[in-house]
Protein backbone atom coordinates (compact mmCIF):
# COMPACT_ATOMS: atom_id res chain seq x y z
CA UNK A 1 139.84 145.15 77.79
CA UNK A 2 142.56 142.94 76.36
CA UNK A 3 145.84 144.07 74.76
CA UNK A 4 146.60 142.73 71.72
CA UNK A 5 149.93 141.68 71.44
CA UNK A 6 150.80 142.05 67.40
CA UNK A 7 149.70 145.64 67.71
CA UNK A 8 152.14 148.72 68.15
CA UNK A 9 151.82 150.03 71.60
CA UNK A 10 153.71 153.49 70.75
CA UNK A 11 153.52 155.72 67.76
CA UNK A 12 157.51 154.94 67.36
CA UNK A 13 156.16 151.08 67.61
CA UNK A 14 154.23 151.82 64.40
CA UNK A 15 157.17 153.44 63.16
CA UNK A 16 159.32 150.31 63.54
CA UNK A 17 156.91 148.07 62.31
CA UNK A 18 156.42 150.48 59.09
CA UNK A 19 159.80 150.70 58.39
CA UNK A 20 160.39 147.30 58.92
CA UNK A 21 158.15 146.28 56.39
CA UNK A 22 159.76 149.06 54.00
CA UNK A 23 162.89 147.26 54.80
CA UNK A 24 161.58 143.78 53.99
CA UNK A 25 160.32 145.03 50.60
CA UNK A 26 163.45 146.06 49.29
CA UNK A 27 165.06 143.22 50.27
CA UNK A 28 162.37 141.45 47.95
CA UNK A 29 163.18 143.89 45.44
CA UNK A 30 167.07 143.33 45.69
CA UNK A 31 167.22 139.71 45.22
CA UNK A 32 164.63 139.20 41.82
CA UNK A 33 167.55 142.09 40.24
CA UNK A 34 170.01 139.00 39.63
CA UNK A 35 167.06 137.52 37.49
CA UNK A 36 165.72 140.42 35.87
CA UNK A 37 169.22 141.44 34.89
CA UNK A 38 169.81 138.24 33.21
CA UNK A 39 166.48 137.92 31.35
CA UNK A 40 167.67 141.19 30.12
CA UNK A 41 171.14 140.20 29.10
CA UNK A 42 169.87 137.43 27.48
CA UNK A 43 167.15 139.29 25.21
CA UNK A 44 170.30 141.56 24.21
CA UNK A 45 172.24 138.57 23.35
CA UNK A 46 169.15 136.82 21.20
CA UNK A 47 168.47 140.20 19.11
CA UNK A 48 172.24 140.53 18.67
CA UNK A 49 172.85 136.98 17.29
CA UNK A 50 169.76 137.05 15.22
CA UNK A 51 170.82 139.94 13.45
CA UNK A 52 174.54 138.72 13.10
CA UNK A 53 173.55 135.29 11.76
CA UNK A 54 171.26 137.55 9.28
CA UNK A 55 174.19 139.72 8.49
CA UNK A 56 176.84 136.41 7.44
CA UNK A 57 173.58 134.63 5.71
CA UNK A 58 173.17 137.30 3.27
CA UNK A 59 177.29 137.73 3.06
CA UNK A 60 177.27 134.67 1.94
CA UNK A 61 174.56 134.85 -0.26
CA UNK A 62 176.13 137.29 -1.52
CA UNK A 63 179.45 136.17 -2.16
CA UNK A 64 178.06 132.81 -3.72
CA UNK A 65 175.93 134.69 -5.92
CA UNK A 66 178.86 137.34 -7.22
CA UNK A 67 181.39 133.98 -7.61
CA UNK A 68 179.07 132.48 -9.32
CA UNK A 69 178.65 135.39 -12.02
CA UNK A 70 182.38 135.68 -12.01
CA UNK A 71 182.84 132.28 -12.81
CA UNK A 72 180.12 132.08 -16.10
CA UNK A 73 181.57 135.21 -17.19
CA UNK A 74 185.21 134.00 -17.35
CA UNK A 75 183.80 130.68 -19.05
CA UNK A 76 182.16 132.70 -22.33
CA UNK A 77 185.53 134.99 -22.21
CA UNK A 78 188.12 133.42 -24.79
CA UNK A 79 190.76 136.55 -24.34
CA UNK A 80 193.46 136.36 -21.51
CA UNK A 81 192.32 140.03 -20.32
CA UNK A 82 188.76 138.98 -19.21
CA UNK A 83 189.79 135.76 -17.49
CA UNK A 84 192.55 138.00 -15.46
CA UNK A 85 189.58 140.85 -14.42
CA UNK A 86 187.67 138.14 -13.21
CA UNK A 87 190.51 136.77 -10.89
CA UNK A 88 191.11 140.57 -9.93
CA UNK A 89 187.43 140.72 -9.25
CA UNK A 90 187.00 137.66 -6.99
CA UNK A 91 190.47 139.15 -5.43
CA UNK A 92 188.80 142.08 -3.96
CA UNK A 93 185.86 140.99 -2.96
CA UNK A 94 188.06 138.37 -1.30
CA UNK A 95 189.95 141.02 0.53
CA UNK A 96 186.29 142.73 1.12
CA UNK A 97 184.46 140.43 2.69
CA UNK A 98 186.87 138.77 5.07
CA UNK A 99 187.98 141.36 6.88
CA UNK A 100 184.62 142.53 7.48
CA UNK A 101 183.16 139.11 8.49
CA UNK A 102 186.47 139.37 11.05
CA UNK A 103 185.76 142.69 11.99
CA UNK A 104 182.27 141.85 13.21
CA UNK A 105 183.13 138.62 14.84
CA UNK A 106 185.61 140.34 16.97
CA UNK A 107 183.34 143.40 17.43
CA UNK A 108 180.57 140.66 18.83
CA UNK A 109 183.20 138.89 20.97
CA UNK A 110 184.08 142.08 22.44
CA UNK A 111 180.34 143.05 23.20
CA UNK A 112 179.78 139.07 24.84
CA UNK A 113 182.99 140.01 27.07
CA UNK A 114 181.55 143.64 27.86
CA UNK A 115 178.00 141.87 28.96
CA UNK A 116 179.37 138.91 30.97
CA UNK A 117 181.33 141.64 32.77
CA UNK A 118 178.26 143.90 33.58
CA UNK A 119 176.06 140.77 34.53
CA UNK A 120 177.63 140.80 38.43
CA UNK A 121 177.02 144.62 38.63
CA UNK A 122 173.22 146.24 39.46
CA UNK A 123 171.56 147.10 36.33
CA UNK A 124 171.25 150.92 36.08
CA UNK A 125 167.69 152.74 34.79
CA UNK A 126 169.64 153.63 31.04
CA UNK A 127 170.39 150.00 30.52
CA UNK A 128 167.63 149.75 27.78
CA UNK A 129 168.55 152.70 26.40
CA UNK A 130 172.56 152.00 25.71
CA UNK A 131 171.16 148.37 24.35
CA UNK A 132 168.80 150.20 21.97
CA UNK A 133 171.85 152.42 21.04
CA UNK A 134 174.13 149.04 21.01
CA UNK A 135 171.69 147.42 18.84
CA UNK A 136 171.41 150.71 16.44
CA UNK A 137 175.01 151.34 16.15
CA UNK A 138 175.09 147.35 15.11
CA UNK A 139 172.67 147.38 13.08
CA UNK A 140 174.14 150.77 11.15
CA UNK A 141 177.28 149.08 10.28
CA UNK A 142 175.74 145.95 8.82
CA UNK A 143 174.07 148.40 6.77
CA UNK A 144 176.94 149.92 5.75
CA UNK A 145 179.02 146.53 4.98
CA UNK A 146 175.50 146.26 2.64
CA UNK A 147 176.20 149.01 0.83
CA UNK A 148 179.72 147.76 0.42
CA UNK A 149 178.76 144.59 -0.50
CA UNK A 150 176.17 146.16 -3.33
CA UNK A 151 179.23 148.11 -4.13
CA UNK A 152 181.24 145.74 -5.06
CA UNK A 153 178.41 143.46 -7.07
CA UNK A 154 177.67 146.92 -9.19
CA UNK A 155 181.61 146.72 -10.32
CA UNK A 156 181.73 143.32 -11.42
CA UNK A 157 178.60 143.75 -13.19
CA UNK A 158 179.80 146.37 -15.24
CA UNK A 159 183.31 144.59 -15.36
CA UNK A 160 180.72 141.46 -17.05
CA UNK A 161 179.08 143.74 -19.38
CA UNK A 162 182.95 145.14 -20.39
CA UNK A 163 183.63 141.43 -21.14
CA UNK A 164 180.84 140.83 -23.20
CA UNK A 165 182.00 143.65 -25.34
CA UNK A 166 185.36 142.07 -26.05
CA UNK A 167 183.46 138.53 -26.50
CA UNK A 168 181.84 140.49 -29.08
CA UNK A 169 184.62 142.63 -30.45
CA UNK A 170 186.64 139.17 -30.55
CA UNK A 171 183.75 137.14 -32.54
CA UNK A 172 183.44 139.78 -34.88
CA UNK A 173 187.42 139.77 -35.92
CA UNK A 174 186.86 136.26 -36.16
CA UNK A 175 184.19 136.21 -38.39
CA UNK A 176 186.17 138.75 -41.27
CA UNK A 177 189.31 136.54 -40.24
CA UNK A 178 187.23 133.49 -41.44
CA UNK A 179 186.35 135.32 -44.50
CA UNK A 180 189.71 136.07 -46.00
CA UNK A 181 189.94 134.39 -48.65
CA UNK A 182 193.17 131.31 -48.35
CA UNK A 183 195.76 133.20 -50.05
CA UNK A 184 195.54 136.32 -47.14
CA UNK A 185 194.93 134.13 -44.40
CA UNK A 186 198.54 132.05 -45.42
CA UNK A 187 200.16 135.71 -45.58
CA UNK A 188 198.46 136.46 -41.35
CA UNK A 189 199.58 133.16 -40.67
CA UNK A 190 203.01 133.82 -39.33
């Protein structure tokens, strides 16, 4: 009867060996975490920017569309008070939409410098969660700057409809102001 020499002599032999693979397995399991982690990371990243470069397509979308309204309305307006609504108008959305555009560039700067900071630490099990609640949170306050946005484009369509009033009111004066006879109209003149 022959000994084989691969196989564990003593219970605490199998033991060792056992444990030893155990051992080897983590190991395994320790060094794919640097590549998991940054598959991860770099999902997070994709979904973020996607929805970002959404968020400043439609802003600008947006913005072109409202200037563009602004603009044709001011054109058909003949009275000074329209013409200076208009440049109020394009003033606040203006002030609206750059500081939000800012606000969520540096908000998505600050997230890139939070991730690159994380990616030499071990990923804990609630990672997926906070980037679900990351991504939630994000995608709450483009919703929001939406709604602002929608805001604003309800005002200056009822600040266009206000000027079409006093286009109206204004060709209307005109017309009885053309139909004075001469004599009145040289008595308005000065």
């Amino acid at each position: 009867m022959t000994v084989d020499a691969s196989s564990p002599r003593t219970a605490r032999d199998a033991l060792l060996t056992e444990l030893l693979s155990d051992i080897g397995n983590l190991h395994d399991d320790v060094k794919a975490i640097p590549s998991l982690l940054r598959l991860s990371m770099s999902d997070s990243l994709e979904i973020i920017a996607n929805a970002v470069a959404d968020a400043e397509a439609t802003a600008q979308t947006l913005q072109v569309a409202t200037k563009d309204a602004i603009q044709s309305t001011a054109t058909r307006v003949a009275l000074e008070a329209g013409v200076e609504l208009a440049g109020a108008i394009q003033q606040s959305l203006e002030r609206t939409f750059e500081p939000s555009l800012a606000r969520a560039s540096t908000r998505i700067d600050e997230m890139e410098q939070r991730l690159k900071s994380l990616s030499g630490s071990v990923r804990d099990t609630h990672a997926t969660r906070i980037n679900y609640i990351v991504l939630i949170g994000f995608v709450a306050a483009m919703l929001l700057s939406l709604g602002g946005i929608f805001w604003v484009a309800a005002i200056a369509q009822q600040n266009s409809d206000t000027n079409k009033w006093f286009y109206g009111e204004y060709k209307a004066q005109r017309a009885i102001i053309d139909g004075l006879p001469l004599e009145l109209k040289k008595r308005f003149a000065n």
